[in-house]
Protein backbone atom coordinates (compact mmCIF):
# COMPACT_ATOMS: atom_id res chain seq x y z
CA UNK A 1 -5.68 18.43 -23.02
CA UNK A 2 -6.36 21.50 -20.52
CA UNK A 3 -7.92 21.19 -17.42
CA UNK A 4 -11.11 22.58 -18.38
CA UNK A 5 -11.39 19.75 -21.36
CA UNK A 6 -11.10 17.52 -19.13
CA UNK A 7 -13.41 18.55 -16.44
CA UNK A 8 -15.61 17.98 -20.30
CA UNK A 9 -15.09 14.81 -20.07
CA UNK A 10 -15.46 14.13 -16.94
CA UNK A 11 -19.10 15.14 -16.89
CA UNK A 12 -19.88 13.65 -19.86
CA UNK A 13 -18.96 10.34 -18.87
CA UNK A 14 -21.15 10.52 -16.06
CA UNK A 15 -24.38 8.22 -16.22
CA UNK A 16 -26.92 6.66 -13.90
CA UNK A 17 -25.71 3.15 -15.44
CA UNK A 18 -22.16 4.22 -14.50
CA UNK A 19 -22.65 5.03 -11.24
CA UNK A 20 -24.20 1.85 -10.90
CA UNK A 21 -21.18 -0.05 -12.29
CA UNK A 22 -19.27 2.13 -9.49
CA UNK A 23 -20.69 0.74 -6.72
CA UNK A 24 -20.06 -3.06 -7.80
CA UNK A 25 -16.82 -2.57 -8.51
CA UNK A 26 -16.02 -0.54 -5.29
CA UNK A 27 -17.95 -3.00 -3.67
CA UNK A 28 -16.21 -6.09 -5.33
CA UNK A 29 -12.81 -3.85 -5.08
CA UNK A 30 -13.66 -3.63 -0.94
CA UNK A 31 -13.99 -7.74 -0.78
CA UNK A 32 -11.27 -8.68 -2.82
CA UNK A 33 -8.43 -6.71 -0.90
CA UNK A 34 -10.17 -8.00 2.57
CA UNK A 35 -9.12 -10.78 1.62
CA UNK A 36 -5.58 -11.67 2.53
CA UNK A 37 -3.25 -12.24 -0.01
CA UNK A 38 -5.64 -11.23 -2.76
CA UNK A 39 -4.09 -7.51 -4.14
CA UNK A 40 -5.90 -4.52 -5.90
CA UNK A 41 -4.33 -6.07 -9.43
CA UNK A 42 -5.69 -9.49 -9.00
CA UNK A 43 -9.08 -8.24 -7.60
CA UNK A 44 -8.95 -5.75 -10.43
CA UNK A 45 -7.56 -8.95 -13.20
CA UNK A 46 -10.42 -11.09 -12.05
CA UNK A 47 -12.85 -8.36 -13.09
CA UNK A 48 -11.42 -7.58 -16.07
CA UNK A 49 -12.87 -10.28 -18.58
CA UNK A 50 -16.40 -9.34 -17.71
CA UNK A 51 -15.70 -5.94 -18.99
CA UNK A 52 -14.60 -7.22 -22.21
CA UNK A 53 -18.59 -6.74 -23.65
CA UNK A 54 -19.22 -3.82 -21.41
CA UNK A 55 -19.59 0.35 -22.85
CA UNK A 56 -15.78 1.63 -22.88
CA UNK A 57 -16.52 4.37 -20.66
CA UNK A 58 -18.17 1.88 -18.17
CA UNK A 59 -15.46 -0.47 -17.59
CA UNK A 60 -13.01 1.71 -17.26
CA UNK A 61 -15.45 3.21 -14.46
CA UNK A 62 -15.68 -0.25 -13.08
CA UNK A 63 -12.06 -0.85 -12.93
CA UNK A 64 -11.24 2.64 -11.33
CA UNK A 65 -13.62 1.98 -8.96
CA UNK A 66 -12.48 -1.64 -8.11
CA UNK A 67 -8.80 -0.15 -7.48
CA UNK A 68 -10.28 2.51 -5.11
CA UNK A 69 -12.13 -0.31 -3.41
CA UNK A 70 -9.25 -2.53 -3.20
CA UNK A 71 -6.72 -0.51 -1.56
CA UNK A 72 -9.22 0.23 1.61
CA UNK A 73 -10.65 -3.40 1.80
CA UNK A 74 -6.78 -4.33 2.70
CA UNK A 75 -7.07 -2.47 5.67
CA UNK A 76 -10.06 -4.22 7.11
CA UNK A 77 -8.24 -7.17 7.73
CA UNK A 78 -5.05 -5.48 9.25
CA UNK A 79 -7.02 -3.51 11.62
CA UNK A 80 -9.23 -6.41 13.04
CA UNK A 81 -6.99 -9.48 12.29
CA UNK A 82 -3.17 -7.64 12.13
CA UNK A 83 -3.80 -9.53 8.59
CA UNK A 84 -2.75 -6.93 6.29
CA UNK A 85 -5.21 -7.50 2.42
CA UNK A 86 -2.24 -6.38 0.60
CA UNK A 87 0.98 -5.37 1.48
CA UNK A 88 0.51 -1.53 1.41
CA UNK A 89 -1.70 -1.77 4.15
CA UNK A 90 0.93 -3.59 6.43
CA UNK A 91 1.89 -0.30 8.65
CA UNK A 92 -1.89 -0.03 8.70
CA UNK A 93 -1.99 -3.13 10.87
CA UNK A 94 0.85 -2.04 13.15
CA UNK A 95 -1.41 0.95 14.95
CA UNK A 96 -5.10 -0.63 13.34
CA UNK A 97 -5.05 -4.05 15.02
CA UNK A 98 -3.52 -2.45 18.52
CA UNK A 99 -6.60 0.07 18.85
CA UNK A 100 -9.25 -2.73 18.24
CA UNK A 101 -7.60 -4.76 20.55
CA UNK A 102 -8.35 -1.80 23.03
CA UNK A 103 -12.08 -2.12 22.19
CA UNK A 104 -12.25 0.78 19.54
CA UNK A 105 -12.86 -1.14 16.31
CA UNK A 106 -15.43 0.99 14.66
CA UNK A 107 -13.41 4.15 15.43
CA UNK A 108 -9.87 1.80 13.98
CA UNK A 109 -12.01 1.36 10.59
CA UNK A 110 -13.68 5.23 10.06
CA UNK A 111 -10.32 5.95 10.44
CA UNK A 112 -8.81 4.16 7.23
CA UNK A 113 -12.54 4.30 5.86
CA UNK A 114 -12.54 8.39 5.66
CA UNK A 115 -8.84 8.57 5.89
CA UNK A 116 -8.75 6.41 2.42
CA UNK A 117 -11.68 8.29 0.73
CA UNK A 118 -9.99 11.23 1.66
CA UNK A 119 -6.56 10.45 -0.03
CA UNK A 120 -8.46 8.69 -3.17
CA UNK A 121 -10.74 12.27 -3.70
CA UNK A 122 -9.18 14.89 -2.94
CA UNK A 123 -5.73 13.20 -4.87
CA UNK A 124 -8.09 12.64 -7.57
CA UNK A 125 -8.93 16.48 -7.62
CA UNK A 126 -5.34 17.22 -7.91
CA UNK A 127 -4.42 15.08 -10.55
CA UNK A 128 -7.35 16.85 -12.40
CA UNK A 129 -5.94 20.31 -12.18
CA UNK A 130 -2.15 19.27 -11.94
CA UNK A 131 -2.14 16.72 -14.53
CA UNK A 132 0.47 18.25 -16.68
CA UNK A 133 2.95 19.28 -13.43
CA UNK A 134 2.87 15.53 -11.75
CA UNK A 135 3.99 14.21 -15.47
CA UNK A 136 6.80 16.84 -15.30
CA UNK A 137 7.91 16.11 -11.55
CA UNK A 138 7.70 12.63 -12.38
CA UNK A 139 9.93 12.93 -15.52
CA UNK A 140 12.75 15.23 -13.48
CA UNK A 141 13.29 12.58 -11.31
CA UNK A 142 16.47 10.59 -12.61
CA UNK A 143 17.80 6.98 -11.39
CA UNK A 144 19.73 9.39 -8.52
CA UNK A 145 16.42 11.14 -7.09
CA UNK A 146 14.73 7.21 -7.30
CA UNK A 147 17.53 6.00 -5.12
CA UNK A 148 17.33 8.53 -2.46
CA UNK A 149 13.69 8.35 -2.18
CA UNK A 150 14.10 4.93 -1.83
CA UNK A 151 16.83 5.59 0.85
CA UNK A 152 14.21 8.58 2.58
CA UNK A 153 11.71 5.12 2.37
CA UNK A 154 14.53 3.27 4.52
CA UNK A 155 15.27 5.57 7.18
CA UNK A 156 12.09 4.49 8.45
CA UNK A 157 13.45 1.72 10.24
CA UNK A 158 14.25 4.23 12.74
CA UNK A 159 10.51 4.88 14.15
CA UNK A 160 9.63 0.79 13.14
CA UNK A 161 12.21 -0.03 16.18
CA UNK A 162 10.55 0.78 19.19
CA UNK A 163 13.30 -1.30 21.05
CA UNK A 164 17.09 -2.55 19.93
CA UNK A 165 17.78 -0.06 16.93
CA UNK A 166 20.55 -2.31 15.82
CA UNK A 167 18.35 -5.37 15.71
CA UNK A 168 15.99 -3.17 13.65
CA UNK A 169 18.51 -2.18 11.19
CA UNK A 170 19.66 -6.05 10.97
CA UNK A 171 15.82 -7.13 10.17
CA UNK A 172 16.07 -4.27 7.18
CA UNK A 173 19.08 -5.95 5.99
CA UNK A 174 17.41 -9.08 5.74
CA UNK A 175 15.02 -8.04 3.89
CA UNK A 176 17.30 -6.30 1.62
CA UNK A 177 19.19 -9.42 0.81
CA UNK A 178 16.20 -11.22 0.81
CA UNK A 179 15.03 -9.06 -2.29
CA UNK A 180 18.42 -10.13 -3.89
CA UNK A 181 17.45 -13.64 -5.15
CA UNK A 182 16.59 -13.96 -8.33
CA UNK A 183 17.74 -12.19 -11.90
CA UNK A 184 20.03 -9.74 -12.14
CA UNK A 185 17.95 -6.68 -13.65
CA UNK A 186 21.80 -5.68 -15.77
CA UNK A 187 23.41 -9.03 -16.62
CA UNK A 188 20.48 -11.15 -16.18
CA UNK A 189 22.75 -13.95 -14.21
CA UNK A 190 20.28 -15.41 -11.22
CA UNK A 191 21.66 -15.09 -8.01
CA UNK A 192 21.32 -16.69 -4.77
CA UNK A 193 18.25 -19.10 -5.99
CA UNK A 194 20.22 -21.98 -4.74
CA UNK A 195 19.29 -23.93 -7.83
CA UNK A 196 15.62 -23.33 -7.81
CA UNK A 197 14.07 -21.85 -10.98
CA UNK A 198 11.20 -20.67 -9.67
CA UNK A 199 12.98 -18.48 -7.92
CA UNK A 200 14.79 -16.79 -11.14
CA UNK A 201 12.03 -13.92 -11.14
CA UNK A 202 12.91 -13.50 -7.71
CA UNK A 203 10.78 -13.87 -4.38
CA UNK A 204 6.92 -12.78 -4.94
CA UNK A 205 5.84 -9.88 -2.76
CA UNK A 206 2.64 -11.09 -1.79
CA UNK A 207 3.44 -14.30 0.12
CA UNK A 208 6.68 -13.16 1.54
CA UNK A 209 5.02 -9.82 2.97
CA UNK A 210 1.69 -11.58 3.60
CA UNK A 211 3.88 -14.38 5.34
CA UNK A 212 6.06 -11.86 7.23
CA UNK A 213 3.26 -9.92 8.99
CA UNK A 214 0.13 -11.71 8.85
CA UNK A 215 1.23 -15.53 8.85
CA UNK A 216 3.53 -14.76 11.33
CA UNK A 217 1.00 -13.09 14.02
CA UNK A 218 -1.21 -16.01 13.24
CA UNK A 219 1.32 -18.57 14.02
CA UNK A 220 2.07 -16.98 17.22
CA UNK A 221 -2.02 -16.76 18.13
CA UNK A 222 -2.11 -20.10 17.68
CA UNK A 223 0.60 -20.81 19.72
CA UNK A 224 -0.42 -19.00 21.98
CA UNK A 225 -4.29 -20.10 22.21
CA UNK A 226 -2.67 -24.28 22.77
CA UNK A 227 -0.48 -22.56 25.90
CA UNK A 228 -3.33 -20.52 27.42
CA UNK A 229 -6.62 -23.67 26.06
CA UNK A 230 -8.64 -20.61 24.67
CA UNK A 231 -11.20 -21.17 22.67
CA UNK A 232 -13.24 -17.95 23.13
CA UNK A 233 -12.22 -14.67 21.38
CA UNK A 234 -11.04 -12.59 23.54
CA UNK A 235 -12.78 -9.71 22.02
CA UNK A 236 -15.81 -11.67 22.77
CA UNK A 237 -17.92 -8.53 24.62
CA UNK A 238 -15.64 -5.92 23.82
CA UNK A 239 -16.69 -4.97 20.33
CA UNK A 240 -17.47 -1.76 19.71
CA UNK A 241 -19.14 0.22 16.42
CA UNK A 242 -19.08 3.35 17.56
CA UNK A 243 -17.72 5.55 14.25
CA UNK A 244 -15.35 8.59 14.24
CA UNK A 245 -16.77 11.98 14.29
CA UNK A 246 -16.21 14.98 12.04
CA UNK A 247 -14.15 16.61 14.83
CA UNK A 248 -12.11 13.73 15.73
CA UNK A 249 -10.94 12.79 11.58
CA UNK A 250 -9.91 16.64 11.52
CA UNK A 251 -7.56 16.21 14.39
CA UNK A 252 -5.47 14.19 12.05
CA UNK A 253 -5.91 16.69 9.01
CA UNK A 254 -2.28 17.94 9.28
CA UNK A 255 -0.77 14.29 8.66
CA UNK A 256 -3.61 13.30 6.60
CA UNK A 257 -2.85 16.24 3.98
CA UNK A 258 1.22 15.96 3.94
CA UNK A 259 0.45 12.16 3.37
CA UNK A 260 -1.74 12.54 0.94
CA UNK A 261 0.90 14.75 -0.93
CA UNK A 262 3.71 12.02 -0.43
CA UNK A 263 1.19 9.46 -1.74
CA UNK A 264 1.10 11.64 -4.94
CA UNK A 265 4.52 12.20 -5.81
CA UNK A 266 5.22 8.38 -4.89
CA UNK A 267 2.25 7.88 -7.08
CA UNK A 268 3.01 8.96 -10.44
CA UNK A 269 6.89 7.15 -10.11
CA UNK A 270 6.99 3.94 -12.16
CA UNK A 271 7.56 0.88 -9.95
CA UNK A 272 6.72 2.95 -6.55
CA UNK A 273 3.62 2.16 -6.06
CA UNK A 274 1.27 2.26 -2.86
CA UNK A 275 3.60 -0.16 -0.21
CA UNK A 276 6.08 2.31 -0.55
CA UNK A 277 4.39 5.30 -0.43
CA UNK A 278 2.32 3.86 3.20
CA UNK A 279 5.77 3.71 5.05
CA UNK A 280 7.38 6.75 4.07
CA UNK A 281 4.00 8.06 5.68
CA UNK A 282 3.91 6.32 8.12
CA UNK A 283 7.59 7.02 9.07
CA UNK A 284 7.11 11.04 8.19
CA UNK A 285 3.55 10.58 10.41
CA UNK A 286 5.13 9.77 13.17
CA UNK A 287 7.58 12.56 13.09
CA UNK A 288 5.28 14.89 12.63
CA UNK A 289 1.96 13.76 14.85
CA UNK A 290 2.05 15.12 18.50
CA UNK A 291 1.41 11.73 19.59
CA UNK A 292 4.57 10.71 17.32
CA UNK A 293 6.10 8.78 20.79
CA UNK A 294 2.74 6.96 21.24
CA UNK A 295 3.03 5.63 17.59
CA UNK A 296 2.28 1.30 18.18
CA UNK A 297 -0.16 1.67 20.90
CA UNK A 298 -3.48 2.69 18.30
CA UNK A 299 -3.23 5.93 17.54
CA UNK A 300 -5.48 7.49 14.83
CA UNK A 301 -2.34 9.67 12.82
CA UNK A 302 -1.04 6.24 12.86
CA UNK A 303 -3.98 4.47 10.55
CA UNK A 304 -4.55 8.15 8.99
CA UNK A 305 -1.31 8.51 7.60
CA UNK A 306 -0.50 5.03 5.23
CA UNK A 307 -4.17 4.72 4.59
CA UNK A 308 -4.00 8.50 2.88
CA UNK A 309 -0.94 7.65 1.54
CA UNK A 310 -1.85 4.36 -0.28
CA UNK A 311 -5.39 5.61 -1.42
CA UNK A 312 -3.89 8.67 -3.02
CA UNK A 313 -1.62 6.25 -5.11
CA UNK A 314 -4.50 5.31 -6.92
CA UNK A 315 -4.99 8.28 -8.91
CA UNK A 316 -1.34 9.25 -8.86
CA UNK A 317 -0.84 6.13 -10.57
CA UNK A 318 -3.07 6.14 -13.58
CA UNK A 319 -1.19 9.75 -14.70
CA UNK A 320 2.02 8.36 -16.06
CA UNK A 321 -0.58 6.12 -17.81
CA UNK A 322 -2.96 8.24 -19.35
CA UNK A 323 0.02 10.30 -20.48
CA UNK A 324 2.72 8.38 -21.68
CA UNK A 325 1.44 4.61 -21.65
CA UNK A 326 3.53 3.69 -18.81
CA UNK A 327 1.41 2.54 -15.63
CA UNK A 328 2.71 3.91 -12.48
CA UNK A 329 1.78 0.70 -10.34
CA UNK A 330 0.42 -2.92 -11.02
CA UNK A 331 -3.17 -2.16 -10.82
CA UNK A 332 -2.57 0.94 -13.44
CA UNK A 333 -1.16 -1.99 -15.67
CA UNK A 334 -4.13 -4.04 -15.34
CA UNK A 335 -5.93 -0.74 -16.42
CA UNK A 336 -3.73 -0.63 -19.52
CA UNK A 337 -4.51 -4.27 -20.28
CA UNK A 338 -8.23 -2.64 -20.25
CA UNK A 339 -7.71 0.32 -22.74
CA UNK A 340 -5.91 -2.27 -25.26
CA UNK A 341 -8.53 -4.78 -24.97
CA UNK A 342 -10.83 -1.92 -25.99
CA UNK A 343 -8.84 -0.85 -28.69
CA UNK A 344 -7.12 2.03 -27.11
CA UNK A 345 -3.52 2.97 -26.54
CA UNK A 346 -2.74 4.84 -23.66
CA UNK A 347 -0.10 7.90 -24.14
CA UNK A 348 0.44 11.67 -25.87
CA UNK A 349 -2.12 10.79 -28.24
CA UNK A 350 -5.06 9.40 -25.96
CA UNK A 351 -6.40 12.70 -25.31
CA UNK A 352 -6.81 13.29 -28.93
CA UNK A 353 -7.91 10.25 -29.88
CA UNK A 354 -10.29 8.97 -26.80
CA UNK A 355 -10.42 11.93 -24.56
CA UNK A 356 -13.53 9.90 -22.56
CA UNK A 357 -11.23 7.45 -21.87
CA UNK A 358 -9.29 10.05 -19.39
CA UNK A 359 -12.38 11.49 -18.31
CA UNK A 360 -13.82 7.87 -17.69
CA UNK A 361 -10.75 6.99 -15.31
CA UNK A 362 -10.94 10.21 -13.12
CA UNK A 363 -14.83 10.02 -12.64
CA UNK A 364 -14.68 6.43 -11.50
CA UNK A 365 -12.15 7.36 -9.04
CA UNK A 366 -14.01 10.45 -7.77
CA UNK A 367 -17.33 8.56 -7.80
CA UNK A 368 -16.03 5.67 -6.07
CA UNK A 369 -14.40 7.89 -3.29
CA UNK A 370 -18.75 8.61 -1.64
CA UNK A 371 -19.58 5.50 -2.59
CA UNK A 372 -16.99 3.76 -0.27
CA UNK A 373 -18.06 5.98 2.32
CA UNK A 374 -21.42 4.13 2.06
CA UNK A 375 -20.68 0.48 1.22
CA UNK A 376 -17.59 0.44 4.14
CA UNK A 377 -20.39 2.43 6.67
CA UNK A 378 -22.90 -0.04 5.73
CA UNK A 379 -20.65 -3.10 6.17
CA UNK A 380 -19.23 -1.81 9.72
CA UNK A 381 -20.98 -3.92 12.04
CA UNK A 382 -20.50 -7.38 9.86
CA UNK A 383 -16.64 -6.90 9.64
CA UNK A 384 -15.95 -6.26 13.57
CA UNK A 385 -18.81 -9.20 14.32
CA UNK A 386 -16.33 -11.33 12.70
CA UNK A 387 -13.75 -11.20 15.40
CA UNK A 388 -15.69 -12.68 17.68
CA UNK A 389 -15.72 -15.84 16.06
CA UNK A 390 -13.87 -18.42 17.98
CA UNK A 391 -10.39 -18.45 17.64
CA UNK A 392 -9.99 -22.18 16.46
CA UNK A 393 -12.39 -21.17 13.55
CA UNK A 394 -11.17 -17.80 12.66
CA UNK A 395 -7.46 -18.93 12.50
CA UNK A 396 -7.99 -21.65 9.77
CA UNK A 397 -10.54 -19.76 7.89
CA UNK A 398 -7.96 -16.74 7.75
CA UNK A 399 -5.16 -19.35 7.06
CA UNK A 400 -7.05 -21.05 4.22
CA UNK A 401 -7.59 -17.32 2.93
CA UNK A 402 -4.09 -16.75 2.33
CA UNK A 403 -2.97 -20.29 1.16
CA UNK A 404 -5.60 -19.98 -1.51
CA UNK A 405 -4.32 -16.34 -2.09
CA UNK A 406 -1.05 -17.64 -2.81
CA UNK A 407 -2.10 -20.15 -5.05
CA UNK A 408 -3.60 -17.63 -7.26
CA UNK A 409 -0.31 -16.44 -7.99
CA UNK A 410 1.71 -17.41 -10.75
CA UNK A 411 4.25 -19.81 -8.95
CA UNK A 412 1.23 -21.63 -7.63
CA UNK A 413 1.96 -23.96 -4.70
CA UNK A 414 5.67 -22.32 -5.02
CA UNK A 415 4.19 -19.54 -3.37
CA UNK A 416 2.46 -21.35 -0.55
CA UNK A 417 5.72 -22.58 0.00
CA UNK A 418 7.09 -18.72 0.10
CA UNK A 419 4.23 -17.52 2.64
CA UNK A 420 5.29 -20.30 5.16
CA UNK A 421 8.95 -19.79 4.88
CA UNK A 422 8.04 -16.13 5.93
CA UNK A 423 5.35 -17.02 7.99
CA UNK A 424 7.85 -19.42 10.28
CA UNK A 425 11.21 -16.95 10.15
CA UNK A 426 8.88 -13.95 10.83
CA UNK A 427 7.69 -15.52 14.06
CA UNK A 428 11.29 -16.52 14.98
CA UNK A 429 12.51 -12.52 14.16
CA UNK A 430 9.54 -11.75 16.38
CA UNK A 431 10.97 -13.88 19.46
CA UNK A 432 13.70 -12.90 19.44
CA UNK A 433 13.40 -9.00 19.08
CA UNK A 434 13.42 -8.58 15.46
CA UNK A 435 11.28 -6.69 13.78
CA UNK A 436 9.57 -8.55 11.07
CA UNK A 437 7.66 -5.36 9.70
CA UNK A 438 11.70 -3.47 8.87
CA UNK A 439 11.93 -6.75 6.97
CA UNK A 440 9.28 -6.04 5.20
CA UNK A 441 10.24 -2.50 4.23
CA UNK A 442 13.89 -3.49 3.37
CA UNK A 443 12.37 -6.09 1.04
CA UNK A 444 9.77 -4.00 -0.65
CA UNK A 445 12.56 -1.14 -1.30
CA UNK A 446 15.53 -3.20 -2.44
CA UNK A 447 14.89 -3.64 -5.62
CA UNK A 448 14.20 0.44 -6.21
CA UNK A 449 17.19 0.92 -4.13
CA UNK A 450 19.57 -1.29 -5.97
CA UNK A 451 18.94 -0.78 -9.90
CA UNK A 452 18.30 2.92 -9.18
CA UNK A 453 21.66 3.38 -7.67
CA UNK A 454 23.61 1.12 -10.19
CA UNK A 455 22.10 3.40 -13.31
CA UNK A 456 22.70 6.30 -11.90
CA UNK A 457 26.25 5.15 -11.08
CA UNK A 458 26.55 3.94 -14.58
CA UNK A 459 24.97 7.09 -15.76
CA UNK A 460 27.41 9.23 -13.81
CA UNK A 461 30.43 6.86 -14.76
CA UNK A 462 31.00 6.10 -11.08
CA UNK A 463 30.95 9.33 -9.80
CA UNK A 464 29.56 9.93 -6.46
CA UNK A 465 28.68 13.55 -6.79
CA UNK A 466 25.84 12.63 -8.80
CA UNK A 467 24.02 12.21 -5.23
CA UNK A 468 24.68 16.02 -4.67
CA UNK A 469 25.15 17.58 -7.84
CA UNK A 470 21.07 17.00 -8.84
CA UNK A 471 18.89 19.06 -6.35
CA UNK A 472 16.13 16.68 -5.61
CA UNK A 473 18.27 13.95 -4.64
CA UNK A 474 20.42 16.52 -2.53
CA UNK A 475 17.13 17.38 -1.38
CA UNK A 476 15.88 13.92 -0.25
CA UNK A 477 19.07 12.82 1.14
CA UNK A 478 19.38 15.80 3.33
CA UNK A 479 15.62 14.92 4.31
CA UNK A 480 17.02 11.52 5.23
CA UNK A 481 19.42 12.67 7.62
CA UNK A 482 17.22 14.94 9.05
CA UNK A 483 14.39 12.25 9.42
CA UNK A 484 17.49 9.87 11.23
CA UNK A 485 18.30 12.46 13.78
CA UNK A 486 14.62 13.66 14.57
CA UNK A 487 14.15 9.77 15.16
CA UNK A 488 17.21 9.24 17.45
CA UNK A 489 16.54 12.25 19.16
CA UNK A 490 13.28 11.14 20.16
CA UNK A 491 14.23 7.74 21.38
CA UNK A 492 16.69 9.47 23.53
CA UNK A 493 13.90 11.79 24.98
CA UNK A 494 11.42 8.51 25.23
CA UNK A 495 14.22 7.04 27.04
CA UNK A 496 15.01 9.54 29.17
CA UNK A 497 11.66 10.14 30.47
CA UNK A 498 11.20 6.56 31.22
């Protein structure tokens, strides 16, 4: 299908009814990933039986629409709660939660709010007219490029440790090890499950990352609250609406655009996905921001950059769907679940067969991008009003939020059991100087890291010039290093200067 076919579509699919079906499922996308533990894919699976008797073109609108919504409703938690909605908005929280704690909420969530709508529109514009060349760049990519992005992914550790590096590289390697457990992806032998079978699939991301960063912070605010006998919030007449400006988003266009470009290539990579894509930005953000040193104490490139990243995912994802049946993230699998329950098969053929289909997917994600301008503008003043519920209150509504998140899960009161493991040896990294968030990354990239470099060692038949023999993973590596020493360099200028 050409470009201008599918611009055909896309205006064809469009409908007053559909827009309509846009806005409830951005809307119900926006509350679903606010709340923590719940993901894009389950907010997305929970929707997905009501659009069983719905028009086709419709519910793939709705579910489009309700991914868009998703990945920016995470955010609203990790900015006024350091609660990160899914784990792709965890670096969010990191920057998000600091600047509402210095009385700038409203500016914290324009931030993510345009910063997201920008990634989700103008990466849906792109995967419009460059449908055909993300397929390709995804398909040159070989088990050797995956590693090394995974690697470039890594290296962020290097910005993440703002004090001991080699504490910070020993909280990667825990979560490295930690996303060992379970079944060998080549021989299928479990390891390290210590008998447990529930473990056999290995550890679920949502609990252990939910547990990691958001748990964690809330076991230490309670903690802290039965030291200090606090029972007001202590942003209790420091809450602020005022939005960002025009001016002040375009200050942050620079890292805004080269995230939104890393969210795209990260995109349209089977098993990437959106968590991945947020820290390389966030890493790459911070190298290239003129406040790069400041990164940790709220600064706007800071929320910008992963919130770009993550939102462009979304339409980066649904390409390696639409054109060979292979869904480039969780969500985009739930959106496959969708085409087959209508009858359709997703791959070459789709655009011959149900060419509204593609069109269906692109406007919902384009339409959705103005409409979550509205519904997170409109909803503003209700999501900073609830930090100034008491602290007492707050901390058991937000901890009954993600026990019943976990228990949606599969493992079921398994997982529970994951997010406060987590939640207790987070807040123990935390005291002693760890750095709970490298965990984090280590975990999310182990499993890309590790079956991407045994195929491609299999694949080469143990040769290590694989790694320098294929230009884009010479490429990445080299961007790796580079990334390293930038980093170090800059800690030794930070630490010179203080």
């Amino acid at each position: 299908m050409t470009t201008l076919e599918l611009w055909q579509q896309i205006f064809a699919a469009f409908s007053p009814m559909g827009l309509v079906w846009v806005f409830v499922g951005v809307a119900w996308g926006i509350f679903g990933g606010a709340l923590p533990g719940v993901t894009a894919s389950l907010a997305m699976s929970l929707a997905l039986p009501f659009t069983i008797a719905m028009d086709p073109v419709h519910a793939f609108m709705l579910l489009a629409a309700c991914y868009v919504g998703a990945e920016y409703g995470g955010s609203i938690p990790a900015i006024l709660l350091s609660v990160p909605g899914t784990p792709a908005n965890a670096p969010t929280a990191m920057d998000g939660h600091q600047m509402h704690l210095n009385g700038h909420s409203g500016k914290a969530l324009g931030y993510s709010l345009v910063g997201g709508s920008f990634g989700s529109f103008f990466g849906g514009l792109i995967g419009v007219f460059l449908l055909g060349a993300l397929v390709k760049i995804a398909l040159l990519l070989d088990p050797s490029a995956m590693f090394a992005l995974a690697f470039f992914g890594l290296s962020a550790v290097v910005s993440m440790s703002k004090g001991n590096l080699t504490k910070g590289f020993i909280s990667i390697l825990l979560g490295i090890m930690l996303g060992t457990i379970g079944s060998d992806n080549f021989s299928g032998m479990t390891r390290f499950t210590m008998g447990m079978i529930q473990l056999g699939d290995g550890v679920s991301d949502v609990p252990a990352v939910v547990g990691f960063v958001a748990a964690s912070e809330l076991f230490g605010q309670v903690i802290n609250q039965i030291k200090e006998k606090r029972l007001i919030s202590p942003m209790l007449g420091k809450l602020d609406f005022t939005f960002i400006t025009i001016k002040e988003f375009f200050a942050t266009i620079k890292v805004a655009l080269i995230s939104m470009i890393m969210g795209l290539v990260v995109g349209v990579m089977p098993g990437a996905g959106p968590t991945i894509a947020s820290f390389i930005a966030y890493n790459e953000g911070k190298r290239l921001s003129k406040d790069g040193d400041k990164f940790g104490t709220g600064v706007p490139d800071a929320i910008v950059a992963p919130e770009v990243a993550n939102n462009a995912c979304v339409p980066a994802a649904v390409v390696p769907l639409l054109s060979f049946g292979i869904p480039g993230s969780t969500s985009a699998a739930i959106m496959l679940g969708g085409m087959v329950m209508h009858g359709m098969r997703p791959g070459p053929l789709l655009a011959e067969s149900n060419p509204e289909a593609l069109g269906a997917v692109f406007l919902g994600i384009l339409l959705a991008c103005p409409c979550l301008l509205i519904v997170g503008r409109l909803m503003l003043k209700p999501w900073v009003k609830v930090t100034a519920i008491p602290p007492h209150y707050l901390n058991t509504i937000i901890l009954a939020l993600l026990v019943v998140g976990s228990l949606a899960l599969n493992e079921g009161i398994f997982a529970v059991g994951i997010l406060l493991f987590c939640a207790f040896a987070g807040y123990l990294l935390k005291l002693a100087g760890y750095n709970p968030i490298a965990t984090v990354l280590g975990f999310v990239l182990s499993q890309l890291v590790e079956d991407n470099l045994r195929r491609a060692m299999l694949l080469s038949k143990g040769s290590l010039m694989t790694f320098v023999t294929h230009p884009i993973t010479l490429v990445l590596l080299l961007l790796t290093a580079g990334s390293v020493f930038i980093g170090l360099r800059n800690r030794k200028a930070s630490a010179a200067k203080a």
